[in-house]
Protein backbone atom coordinates (compact mmCIF):
# COMPACT_ATOMS: atom_id res chain seq x y z
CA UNK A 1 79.75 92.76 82.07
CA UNK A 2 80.90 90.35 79.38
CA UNK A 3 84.46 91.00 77.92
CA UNK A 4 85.07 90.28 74.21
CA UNK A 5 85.60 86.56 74.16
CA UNK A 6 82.68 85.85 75.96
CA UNK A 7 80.44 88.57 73.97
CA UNK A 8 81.56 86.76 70.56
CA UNK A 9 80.59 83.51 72.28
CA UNK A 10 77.59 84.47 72.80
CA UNK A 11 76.78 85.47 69.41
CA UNK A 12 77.60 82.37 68.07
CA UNK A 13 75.09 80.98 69.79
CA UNK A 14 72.36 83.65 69.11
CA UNK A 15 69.42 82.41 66.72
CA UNK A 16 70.43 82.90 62.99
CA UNK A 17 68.10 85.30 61.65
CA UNK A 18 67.90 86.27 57.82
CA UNK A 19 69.50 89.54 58.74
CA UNK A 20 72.38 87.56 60.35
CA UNK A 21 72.98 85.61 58.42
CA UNK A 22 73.15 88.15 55.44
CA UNK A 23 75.69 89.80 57.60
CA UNK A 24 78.01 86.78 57.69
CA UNK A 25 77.36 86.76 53.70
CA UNK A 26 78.33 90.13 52.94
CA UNK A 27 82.45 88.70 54.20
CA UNK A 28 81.93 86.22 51.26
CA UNK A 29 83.92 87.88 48.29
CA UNK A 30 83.28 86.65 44.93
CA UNK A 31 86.31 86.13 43.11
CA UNK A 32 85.67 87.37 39.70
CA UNK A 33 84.04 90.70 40.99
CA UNK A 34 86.15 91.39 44.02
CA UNK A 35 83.20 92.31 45.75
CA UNK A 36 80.86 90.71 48.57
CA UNK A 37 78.32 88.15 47.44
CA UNK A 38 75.47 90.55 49.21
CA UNK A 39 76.86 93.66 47.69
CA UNK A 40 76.47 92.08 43.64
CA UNK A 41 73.06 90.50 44.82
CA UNK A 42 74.23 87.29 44.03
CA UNK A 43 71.72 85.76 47.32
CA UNK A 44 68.79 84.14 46.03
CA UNK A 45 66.80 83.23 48.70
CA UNK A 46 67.66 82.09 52.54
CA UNK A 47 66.03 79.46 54.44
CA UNK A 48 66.45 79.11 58.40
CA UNK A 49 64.80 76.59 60.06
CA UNK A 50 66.31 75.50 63.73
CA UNK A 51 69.54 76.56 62.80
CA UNK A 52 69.69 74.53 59.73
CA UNK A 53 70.39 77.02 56.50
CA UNK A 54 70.10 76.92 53.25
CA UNK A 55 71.44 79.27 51.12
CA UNK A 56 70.49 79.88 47.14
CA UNK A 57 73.23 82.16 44.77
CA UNK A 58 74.06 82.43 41.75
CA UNK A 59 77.18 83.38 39.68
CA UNK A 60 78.00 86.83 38.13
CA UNK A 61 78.00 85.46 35.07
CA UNK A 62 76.52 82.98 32.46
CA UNK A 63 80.37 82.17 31.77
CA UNK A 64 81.52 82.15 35.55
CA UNK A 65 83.76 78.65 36.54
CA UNK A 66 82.52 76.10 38.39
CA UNK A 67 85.67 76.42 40.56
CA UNK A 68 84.84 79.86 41.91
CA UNK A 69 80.87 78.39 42.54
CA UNK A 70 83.03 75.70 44.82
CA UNK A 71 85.24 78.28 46.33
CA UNK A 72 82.09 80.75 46.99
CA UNK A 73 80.10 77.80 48.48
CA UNK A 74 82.96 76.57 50.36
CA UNK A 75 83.50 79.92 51.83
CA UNK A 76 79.63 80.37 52.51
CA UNK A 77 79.43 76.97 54.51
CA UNK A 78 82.60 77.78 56.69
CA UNK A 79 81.31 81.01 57.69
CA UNK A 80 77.89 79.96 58.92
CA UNK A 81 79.14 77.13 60.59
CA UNK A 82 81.62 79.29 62.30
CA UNK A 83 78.43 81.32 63.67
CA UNK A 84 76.38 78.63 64.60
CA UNK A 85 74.60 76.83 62.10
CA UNK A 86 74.27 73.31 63.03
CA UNK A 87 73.73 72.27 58.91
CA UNK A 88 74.64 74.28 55.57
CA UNK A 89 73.12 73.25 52.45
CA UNK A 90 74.43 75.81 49.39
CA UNK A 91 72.07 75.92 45.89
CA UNK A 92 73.56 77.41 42.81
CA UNK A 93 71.08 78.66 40.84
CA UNK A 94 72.11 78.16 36.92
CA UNK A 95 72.41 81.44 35.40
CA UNK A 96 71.62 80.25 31.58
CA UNK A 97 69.47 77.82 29.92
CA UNK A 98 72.52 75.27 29.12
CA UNK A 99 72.87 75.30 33.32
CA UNK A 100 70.70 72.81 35.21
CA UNK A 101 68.14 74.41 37.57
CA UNK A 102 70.75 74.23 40.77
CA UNK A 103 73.86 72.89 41.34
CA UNK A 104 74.36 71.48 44.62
């Protein structure tokens, strides 16, 4: 019988799945709403291949900050790699015409 230490280790190193890695999303908070990135559908689209992820969001608003985009993607990027991903790669999707397609 594993004890808790070992358990979590060994869910590190489980295989990131979409529903895993969703998981480990909904902890991301989004600043301006005060709510999980997951819970305000702000996730785009997610991309696993051998353990490399890629992650597309976009902001609440047309008028969000580009500092909470950083601090969201920031947060997004430690959190996966804490769980095993061996690369993060965070799009923004722009949320109005004046945006560019993604911000990476």
């Amino acid at each position: 019988m594993l004890n808790k230490k070992e358990r979590q280790q060994k869910d590190k190193k489980a295989a990131l799945s979409k529903d895993r890695v969703s998981i480990i999303l909904s902890k991301v908070i989004d600043p301006e709403l005060g709510l999980s990135i997951t819970k305000a559908h702000l996730i785009d689209n997610i991309i696993i291949r051998d353990s490399i992820v890629t992650v597309d969001f976009h902001l609440a608003t047309p008028f969000s900050t580009p500092m909470f985009a950083s601090m969201i993607a920031q947060d997004i990027k430690e959190r996966l790699y804490e769980n095993g991903a061996k690369k993060v790669f965070v799009r923004i999707r722009a949320n109005s015409k004046n945006q560019k397609k993604y911000i990476t």
